[in-house]
PDB file of N, CA and C in Angstrom:
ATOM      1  N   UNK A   1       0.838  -1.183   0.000  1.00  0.00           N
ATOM      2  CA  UNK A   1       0.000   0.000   0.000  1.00  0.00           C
ATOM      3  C   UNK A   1       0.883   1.248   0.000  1.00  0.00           C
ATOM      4  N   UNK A   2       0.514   2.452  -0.986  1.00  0.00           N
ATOM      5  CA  UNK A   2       1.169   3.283  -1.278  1.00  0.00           C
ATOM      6  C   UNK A   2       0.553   4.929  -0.386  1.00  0.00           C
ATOM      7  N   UNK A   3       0.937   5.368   0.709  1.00  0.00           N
ATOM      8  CA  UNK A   3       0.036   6.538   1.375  1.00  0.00           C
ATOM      9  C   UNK A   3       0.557   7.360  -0.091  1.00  0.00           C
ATOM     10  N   UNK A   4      -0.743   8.527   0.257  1.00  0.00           N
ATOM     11  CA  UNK A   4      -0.835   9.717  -0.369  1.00  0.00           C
ATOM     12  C   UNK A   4       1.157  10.658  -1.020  1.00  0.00           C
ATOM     13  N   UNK A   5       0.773  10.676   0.225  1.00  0.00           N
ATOM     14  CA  UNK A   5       2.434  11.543   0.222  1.00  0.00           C
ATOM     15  C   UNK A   5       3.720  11.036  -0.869  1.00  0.00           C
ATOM     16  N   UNK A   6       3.487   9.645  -0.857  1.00  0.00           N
ATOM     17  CA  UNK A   6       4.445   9.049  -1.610  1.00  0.00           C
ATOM     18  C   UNK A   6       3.850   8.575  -2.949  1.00  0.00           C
ATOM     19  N   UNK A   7       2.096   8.594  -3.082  1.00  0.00           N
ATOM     20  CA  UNK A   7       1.613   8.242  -4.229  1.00  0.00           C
ATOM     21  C   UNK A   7       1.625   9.379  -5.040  1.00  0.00           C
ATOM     22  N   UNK A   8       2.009  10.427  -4.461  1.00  0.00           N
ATOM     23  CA  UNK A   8       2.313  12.137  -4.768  1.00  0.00           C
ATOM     24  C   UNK A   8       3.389  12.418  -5.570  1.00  0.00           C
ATOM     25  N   UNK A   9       4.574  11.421  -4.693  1.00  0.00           N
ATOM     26  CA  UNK A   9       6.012  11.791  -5.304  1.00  0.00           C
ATOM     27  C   UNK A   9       6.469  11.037  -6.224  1.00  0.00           C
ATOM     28  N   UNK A  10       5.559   9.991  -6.546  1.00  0.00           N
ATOM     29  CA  UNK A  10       6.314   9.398  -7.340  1.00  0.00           C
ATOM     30  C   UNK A  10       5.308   9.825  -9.279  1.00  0.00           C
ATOM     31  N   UNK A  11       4.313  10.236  -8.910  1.00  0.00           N
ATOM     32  CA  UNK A  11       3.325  11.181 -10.278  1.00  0.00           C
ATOM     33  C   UNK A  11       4.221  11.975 -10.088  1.00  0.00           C
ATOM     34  N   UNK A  12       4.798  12.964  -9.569  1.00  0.00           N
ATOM     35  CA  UNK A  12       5.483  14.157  -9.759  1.00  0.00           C
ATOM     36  C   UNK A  12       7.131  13.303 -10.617  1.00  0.00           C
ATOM     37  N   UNK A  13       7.568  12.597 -10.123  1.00  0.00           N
ATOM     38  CA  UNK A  13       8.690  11.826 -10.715  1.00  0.00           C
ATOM     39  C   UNK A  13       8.462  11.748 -12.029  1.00  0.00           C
ATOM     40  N   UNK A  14       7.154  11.076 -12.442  1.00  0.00           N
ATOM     41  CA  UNK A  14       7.067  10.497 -13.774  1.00  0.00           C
ATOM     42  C   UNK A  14       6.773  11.903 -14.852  1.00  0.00           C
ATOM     43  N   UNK A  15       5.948  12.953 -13.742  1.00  0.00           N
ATOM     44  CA  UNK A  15       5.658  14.093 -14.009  1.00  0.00           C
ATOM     45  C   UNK A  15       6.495  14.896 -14.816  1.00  0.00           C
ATOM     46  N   UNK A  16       7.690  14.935 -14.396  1.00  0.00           N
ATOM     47  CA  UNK A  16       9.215  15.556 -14.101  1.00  0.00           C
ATOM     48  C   UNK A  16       9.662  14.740 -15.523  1.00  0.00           C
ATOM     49  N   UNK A  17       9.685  13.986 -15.960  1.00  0.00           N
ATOM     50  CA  UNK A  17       9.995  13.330 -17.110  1.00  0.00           C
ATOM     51  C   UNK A  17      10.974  12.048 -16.741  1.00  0.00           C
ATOM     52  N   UNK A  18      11.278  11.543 -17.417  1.00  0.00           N
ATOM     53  CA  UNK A  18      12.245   9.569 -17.234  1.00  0.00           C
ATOM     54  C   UNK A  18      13.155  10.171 -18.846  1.00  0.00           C
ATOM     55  N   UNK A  19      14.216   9.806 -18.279  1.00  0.00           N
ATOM     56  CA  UNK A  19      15.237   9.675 -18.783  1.00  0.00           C
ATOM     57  C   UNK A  19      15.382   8.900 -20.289  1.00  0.00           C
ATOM     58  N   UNK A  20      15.926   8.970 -21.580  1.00  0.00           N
ATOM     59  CA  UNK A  20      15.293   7.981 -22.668  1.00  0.00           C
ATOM     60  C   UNK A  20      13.823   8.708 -23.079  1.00  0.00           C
ATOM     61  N   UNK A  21      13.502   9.896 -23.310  1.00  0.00           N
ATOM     62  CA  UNK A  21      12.456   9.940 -23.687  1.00  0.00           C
ATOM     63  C   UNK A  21      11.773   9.891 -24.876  1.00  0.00           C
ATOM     64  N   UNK A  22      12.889   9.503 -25.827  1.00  0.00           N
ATOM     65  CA  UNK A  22      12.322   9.103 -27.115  1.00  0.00           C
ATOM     66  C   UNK A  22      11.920   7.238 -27.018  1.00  0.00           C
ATOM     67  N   UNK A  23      11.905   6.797 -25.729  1.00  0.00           N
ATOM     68  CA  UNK A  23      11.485   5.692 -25.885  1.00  0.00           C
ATOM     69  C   UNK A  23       9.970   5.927 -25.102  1.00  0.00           C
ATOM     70  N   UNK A  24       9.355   6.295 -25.761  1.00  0.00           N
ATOM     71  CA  UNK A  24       7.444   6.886 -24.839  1.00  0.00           C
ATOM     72  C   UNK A  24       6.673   5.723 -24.809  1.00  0.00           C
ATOM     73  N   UNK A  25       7.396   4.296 -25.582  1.00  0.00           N
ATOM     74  CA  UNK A  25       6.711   3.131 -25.025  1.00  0.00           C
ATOM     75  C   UNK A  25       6.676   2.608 -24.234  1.00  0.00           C
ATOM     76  N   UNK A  26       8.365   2.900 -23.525  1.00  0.00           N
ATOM     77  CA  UNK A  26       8.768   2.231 -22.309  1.00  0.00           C
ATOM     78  C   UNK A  26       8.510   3.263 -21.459  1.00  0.00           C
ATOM     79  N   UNK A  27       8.861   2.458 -19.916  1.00  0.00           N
ATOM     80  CA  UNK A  27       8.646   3.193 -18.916  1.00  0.00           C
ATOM     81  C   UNK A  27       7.664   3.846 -18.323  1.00  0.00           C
ATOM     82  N   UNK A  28       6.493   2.413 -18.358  1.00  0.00           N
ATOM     83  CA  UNK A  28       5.157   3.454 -17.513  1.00  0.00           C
ATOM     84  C   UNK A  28       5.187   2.226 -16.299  1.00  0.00           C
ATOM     85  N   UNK A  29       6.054   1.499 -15.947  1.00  0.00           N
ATOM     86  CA  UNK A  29       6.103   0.827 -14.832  1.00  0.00           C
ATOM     87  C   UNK A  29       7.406   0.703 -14.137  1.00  0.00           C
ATOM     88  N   UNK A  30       7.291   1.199 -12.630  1.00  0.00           N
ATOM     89  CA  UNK A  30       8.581   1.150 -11.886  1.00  0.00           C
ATOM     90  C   UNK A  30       9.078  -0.215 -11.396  1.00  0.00           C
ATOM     91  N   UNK A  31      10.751  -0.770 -11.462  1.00  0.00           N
ATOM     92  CA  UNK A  31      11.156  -1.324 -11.290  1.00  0.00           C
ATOM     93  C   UNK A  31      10.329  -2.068  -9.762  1.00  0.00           C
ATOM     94  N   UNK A  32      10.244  -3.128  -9.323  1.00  0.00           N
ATOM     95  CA  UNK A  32       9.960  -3.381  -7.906  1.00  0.00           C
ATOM     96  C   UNK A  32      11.277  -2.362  -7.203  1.00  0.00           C
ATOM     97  N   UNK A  33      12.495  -2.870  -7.094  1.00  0.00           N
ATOM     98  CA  UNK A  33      13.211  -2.155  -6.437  1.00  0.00           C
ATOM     99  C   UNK A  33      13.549  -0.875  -6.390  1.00  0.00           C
ATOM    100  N   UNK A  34      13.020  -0.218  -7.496  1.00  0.00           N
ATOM    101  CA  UNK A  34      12.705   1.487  -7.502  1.00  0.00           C
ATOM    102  C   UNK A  34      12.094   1.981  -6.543  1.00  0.00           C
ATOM    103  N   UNK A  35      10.555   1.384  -6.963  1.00  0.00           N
ATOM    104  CA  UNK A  35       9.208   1.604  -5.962  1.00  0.00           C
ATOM    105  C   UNK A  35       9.325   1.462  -4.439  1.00  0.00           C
ATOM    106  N   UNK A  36      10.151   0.449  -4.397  1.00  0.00           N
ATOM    107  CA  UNK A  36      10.839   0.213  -2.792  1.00  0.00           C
ATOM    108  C   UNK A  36      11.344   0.665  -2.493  1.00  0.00           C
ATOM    109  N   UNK A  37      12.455   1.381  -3.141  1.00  0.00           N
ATOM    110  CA  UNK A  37      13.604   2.441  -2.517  1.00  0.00           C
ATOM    111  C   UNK A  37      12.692   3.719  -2.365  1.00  0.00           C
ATOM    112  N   UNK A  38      12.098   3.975  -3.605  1.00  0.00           N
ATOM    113  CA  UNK A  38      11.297   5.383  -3.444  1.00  0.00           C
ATOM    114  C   UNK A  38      10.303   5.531  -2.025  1.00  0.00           C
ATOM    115  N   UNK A  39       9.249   4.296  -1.994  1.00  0.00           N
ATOM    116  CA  UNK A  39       8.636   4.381  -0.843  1.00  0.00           C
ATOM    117  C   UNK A  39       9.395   4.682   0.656  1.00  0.00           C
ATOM    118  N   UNK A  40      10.488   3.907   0.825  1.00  0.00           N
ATOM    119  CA  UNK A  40      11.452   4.022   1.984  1.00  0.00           C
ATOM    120  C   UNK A  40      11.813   5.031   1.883  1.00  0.00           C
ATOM    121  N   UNK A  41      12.632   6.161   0.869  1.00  0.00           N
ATOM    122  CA  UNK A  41      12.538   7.300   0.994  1.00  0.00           C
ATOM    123  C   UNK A  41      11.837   8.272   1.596  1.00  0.00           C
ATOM    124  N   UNK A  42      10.288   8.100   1.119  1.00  0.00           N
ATOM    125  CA  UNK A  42       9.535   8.757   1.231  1.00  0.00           C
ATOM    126  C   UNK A  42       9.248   8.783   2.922  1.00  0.00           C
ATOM    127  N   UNK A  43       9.026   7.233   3.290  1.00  0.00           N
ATOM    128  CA  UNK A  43       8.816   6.963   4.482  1.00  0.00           C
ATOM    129  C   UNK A  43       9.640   7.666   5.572  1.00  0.00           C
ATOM    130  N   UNK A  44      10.899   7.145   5.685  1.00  0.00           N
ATOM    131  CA  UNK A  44      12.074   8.310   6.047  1.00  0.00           C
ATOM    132  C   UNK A  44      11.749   9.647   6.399  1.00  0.00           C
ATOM    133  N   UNK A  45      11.479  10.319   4.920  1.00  0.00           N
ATOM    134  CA  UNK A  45      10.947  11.846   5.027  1.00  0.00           C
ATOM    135  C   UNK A  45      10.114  12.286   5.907  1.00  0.00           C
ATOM    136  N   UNK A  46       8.991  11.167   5.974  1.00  0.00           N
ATOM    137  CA  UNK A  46       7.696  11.876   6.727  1.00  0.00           C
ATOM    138  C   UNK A  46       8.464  11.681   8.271  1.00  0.00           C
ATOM    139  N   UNK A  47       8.952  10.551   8.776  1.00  0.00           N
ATOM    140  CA  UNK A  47       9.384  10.149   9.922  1.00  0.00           C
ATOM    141  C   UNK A  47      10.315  11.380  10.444  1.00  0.00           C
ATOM    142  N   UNK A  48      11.076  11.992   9.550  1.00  0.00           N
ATOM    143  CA  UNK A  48      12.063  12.443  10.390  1.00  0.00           C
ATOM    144  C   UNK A  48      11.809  13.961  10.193  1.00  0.00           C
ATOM    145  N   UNK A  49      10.630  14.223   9.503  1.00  0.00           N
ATOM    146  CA  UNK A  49       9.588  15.656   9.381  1.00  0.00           C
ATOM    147  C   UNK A  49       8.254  15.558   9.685  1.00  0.00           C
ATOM    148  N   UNK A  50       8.106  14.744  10.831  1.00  0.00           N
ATOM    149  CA  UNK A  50       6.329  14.781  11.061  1.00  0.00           C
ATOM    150  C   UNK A  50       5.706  15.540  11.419  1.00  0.00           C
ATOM    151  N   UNK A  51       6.501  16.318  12.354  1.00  0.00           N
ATOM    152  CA  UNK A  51       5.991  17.761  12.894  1.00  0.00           C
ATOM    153  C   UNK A  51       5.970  19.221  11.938  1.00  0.00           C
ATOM    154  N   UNK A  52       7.226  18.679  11.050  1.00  0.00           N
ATOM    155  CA  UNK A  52       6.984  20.088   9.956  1.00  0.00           C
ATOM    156  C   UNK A  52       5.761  19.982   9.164  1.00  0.00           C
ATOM    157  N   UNK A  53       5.798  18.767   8.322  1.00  0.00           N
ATOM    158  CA  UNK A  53       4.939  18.006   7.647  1.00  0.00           C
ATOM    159  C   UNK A  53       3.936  18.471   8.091  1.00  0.00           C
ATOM    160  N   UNK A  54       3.988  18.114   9.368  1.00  0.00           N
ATOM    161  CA  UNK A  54       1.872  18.074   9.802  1.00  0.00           C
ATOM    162  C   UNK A  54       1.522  19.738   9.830  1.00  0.00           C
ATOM    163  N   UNK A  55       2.337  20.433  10.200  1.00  0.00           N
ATOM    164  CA  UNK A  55       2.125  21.702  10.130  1.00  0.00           C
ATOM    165  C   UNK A  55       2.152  22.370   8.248  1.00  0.00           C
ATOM    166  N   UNK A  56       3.403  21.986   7.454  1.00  0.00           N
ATOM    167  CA  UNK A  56       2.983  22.039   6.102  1.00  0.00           C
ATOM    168  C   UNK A  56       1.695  21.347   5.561  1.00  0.00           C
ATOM    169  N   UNK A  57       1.352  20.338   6.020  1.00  0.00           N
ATOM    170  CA  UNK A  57       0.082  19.830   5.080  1.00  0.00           C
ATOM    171  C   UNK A  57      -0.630  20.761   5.354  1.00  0.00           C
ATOM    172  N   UNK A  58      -1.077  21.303   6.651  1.00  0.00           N
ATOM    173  CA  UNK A  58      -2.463  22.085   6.547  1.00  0.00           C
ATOM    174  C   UNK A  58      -3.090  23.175   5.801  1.00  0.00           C
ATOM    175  N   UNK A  59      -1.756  23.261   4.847  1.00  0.00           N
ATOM    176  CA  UNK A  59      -2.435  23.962   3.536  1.00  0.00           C
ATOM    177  C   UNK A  59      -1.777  23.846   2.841  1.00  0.00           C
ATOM    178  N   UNK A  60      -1.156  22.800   2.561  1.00  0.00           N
ATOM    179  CA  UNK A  60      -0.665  22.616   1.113  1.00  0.00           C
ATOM    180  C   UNK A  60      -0.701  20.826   1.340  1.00  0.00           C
ATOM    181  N   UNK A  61      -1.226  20.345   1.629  1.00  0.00           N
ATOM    182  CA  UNK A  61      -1.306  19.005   1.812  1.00  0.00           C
ATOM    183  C   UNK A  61      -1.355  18.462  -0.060  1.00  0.00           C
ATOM    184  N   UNK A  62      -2.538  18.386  -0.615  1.00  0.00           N
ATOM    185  CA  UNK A  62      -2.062  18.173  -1.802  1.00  0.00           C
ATOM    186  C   UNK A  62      -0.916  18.215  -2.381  1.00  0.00           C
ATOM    187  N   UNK A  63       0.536  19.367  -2.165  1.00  0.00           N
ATOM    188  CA  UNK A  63       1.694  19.405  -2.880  1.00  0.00           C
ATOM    189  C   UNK A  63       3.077  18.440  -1.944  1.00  0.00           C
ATOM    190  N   UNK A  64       2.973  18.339  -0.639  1.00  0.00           N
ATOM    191  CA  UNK A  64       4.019  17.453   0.043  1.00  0.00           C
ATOM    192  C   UNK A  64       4.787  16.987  -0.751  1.00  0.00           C
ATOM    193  N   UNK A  65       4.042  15.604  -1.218  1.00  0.00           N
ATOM    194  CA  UNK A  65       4.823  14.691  -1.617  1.00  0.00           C
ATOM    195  C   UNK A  65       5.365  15.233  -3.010  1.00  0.00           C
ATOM    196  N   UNK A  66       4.619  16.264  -3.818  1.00  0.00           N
ATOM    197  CA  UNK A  66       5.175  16.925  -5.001  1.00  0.00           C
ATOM    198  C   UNK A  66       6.724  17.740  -4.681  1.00  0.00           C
ATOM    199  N   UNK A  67       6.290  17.993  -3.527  1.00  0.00           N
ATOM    200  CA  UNK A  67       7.422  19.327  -3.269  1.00  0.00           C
ATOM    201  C   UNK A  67       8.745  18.785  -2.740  1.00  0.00           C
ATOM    202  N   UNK A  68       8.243  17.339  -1.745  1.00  0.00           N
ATOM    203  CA  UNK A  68       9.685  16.513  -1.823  1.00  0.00           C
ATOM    204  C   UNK A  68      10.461  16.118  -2.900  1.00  0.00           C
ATOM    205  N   UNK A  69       9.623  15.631  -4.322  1.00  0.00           N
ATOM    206  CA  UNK A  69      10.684  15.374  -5.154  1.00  0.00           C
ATOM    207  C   UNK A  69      11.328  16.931  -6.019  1.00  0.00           C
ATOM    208  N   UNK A  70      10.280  17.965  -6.151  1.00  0.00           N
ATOM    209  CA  UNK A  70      10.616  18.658  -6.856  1.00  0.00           C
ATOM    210  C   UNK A  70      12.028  19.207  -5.969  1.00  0.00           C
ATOM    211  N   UNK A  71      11.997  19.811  -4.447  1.00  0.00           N
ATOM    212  CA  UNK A  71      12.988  20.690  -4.001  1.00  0.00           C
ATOM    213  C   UNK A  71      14.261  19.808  -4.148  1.00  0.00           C
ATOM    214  N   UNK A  72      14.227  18.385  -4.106  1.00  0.00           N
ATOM    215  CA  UNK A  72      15.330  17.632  -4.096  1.00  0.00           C
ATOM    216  C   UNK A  72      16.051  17.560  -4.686  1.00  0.00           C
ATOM    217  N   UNK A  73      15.283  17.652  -5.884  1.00  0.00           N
ATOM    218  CA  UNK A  73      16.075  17.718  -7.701  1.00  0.00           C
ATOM    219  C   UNK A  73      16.109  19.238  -7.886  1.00  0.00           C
ATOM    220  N   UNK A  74      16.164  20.313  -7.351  1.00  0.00           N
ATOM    221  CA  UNK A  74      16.617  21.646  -7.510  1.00  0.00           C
ATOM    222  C   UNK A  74      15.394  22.478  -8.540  1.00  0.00           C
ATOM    223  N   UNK A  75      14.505  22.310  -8.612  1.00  0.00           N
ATOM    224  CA  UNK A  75      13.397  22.538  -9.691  1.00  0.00           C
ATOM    225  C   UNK A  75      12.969  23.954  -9.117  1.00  0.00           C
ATOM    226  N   UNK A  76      11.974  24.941 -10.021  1.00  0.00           N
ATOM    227  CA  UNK A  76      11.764  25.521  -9.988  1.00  0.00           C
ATOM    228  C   UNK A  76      10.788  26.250  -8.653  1.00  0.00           C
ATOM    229  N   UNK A  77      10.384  24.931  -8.158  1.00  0.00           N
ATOM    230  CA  UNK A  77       9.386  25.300  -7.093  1.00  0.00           C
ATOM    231  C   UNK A  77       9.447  24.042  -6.099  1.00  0.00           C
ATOM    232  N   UNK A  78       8.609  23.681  -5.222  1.00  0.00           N
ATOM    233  CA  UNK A  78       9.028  22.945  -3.963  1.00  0.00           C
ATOM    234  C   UNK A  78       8.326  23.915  -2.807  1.00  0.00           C
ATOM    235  N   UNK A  79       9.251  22.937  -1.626  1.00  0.00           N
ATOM    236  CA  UNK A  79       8.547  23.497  -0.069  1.00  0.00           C
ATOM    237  C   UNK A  79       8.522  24.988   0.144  1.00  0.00           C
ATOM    238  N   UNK A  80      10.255  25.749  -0.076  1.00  0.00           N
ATOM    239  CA  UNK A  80      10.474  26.988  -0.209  1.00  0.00           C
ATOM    240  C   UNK A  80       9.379  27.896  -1.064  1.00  0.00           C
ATOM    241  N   UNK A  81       8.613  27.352  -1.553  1.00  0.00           N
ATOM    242  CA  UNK A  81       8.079  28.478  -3.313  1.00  0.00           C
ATOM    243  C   UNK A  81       6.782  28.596  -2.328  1.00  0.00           C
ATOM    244  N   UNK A  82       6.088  28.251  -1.040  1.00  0.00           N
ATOM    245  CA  UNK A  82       4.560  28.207  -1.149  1.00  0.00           C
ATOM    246  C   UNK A  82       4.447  28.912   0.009  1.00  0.00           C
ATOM    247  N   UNK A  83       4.754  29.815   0.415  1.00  0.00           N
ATOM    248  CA  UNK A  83       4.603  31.185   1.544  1.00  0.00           C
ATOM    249  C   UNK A  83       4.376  30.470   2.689  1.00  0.00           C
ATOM    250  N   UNK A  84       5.308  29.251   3.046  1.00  0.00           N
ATOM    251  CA  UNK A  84       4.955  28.474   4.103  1.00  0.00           C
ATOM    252  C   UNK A  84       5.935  28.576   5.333  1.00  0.00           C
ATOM    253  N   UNK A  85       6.803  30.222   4.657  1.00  0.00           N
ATOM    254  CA  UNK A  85       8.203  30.939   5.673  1.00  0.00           C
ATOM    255  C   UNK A  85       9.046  29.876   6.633  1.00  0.00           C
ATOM    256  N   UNK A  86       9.373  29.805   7.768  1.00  0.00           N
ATOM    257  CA  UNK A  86      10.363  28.890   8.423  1.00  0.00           C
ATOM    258  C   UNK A  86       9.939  27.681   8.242  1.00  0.00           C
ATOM    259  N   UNK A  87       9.103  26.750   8.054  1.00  0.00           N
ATOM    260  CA  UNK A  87       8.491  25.509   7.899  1.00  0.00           C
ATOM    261  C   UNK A  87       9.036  25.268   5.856  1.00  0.00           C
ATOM    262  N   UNK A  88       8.820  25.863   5.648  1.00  0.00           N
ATOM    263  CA  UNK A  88       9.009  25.643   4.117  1.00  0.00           C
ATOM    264  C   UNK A  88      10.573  25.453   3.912  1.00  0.00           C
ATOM    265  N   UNK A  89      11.564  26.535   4.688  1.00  0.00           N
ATOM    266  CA  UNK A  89      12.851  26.946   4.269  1.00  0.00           C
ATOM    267  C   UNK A  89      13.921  25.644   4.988  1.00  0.00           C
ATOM    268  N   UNK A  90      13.017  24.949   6.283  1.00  0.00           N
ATOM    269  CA  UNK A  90      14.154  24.290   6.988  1.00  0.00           C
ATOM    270  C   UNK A  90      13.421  23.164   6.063  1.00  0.00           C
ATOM    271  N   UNK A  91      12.493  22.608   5.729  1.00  0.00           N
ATOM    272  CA  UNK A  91      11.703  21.372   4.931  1.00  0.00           C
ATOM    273  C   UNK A  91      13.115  20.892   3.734  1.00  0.00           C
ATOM    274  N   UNK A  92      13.129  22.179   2.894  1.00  0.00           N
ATOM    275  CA  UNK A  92      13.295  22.772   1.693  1.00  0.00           C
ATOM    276  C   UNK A  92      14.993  22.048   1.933  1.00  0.00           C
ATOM    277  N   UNK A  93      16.148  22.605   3.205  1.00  0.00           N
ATOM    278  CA  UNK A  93      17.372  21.960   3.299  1.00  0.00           C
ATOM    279  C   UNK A  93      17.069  20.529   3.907  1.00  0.00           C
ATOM    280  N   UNK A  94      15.943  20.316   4.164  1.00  0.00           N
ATOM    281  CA  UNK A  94      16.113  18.830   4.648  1.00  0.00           C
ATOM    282  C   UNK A  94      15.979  17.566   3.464  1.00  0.00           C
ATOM    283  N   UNK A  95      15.189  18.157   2.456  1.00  0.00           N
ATOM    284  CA  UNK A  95      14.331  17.821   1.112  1.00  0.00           C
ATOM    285  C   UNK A  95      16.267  17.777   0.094  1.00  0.00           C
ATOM    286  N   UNK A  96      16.830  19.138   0.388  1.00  0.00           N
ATOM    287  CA  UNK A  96      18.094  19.224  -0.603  1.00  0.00           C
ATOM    288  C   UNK A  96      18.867  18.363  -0.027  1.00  0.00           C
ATOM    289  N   UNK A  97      19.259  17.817   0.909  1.00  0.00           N
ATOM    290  CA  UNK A  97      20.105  17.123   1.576  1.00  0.00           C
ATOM    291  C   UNK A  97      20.188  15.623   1.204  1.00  0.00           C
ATOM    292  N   UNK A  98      19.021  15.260   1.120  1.00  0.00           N
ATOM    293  CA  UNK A  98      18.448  13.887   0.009  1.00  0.00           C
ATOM    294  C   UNK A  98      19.499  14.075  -1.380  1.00  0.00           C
ATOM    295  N   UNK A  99      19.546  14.846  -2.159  1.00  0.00           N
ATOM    296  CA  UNK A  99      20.341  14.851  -3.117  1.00  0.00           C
ATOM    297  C   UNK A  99      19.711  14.764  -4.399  1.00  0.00           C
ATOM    298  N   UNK A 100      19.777  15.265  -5.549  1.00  0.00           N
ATOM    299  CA  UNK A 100      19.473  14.501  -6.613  1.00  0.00           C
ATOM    300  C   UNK A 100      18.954  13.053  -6.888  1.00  0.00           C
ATOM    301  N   UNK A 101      17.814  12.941  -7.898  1.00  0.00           N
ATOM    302  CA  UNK A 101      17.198  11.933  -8.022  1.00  0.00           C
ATOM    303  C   UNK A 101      16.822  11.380  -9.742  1.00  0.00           C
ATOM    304  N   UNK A 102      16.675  10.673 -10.174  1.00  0.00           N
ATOM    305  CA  UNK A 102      16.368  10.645 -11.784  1.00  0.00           C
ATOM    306  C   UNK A 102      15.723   9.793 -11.491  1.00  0.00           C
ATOM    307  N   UNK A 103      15.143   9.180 -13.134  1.00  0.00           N
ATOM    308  CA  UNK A 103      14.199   8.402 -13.320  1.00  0.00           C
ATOM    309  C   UNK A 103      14.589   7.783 -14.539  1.00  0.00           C
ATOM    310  N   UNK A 104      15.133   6.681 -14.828  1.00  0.00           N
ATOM    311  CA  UNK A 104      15.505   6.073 -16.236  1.00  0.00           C
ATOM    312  C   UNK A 104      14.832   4.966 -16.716  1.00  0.00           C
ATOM    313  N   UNK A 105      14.865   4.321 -18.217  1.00  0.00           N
ATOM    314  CA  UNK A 105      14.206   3.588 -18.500  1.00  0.00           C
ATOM    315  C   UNK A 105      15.434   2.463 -18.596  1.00  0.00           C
ATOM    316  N   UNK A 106      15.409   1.554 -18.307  1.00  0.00           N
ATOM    317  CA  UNK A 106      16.462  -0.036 -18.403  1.00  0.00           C
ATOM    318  C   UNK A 106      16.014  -0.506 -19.550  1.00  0.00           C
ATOM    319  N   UNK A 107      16.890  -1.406 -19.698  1.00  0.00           N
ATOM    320  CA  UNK A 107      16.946  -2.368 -20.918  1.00  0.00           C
ATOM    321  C   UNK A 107      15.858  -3.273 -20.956  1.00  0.00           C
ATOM    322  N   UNK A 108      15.190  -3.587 -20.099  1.00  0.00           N
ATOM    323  CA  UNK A 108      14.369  -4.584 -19.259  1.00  0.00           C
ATOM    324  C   UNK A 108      12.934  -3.436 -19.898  1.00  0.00           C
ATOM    325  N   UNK A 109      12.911  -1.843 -20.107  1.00  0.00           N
ATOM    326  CA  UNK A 109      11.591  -1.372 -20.170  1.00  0.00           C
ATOM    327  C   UNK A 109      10.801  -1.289 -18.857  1.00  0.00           C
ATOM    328  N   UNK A 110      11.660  -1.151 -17.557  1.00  0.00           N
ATOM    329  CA  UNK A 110      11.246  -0.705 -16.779  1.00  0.00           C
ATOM    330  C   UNK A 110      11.499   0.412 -16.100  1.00  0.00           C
ATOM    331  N   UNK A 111      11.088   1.148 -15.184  1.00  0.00           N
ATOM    332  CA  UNK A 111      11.402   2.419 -14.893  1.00  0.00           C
ATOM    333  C   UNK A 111      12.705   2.316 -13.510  1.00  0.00           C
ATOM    334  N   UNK A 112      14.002   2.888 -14.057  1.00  0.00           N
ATOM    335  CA  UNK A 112      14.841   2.469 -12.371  1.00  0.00           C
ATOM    336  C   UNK A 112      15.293   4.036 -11.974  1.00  0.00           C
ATOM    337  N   UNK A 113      15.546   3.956 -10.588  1.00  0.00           N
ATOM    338  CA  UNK A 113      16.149   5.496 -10.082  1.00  0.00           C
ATOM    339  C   UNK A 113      17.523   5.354  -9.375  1.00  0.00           C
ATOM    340  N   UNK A 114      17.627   6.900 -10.509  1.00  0.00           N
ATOM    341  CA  UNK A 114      19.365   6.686 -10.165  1.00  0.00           C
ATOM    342  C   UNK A 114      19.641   8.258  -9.372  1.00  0.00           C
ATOM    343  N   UNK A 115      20.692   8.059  -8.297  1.00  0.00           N
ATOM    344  CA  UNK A 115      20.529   8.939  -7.263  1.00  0.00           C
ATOM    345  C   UNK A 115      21.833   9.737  -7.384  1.00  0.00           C
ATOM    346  N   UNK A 116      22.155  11.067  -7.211  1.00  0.00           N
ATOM    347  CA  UNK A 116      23.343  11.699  -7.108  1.00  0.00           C
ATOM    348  C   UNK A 116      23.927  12.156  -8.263  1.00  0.00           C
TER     349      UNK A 116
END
């Protein structure tokens, strides 16, 4: 079972585009061990931000799990972009600290994530 937050980040992933994109046949299914790493990620996140989190969802709950992958990968918008002041800005270095993230298509035609 996939909660919200992480069923969030990983549409924003696919959102964000996969790597190989002249292959638009492949890659509408994540590796098992992608999906697993990603979920544990995600899981992680909420665990070790529950208190920011719970205070960010209450009005931006819909974007969380968007804003974890976007601030991570350096994108245009994220936790910092949503007038959510000290809660957004410490989220935002906890979110960058994760590091870079991609999304590629394998030989196999499945979706894998490559980190850093």
């Amino acid at each position: 079972m996939i909660d919200q937050f992480t069923d969030d980040y990983i549409e924003c992933a696919f959102w964000c585009g996969v790597a190989e994109e002249d292959n638009e046949d492949l890659g509408n299914e994540l590796a098992p061990e992608t999906l697993e790493e990603m979920k544990a990620e995600c899981a992680r996140f909420q665990e070790e931000n529950s208190n920011l989190l719970r205070a960010y969802t209450y009005h931006h709950e819909q974007y969380a799990g968007h804003d974890f992958w976007l601030t991570r990968n350096g994108h245009g918008t994220g936790f910092w972009d949503r007038d959510a002041g000290f809660i957004g800005k410490v989220l935002s270095k906890r979110a960058e600290a994760y590091g870079p993230a991609f999304l590629y298509v394998g030989d196999d035609g499945l979706v894998y994530l490559e980190e850093g």
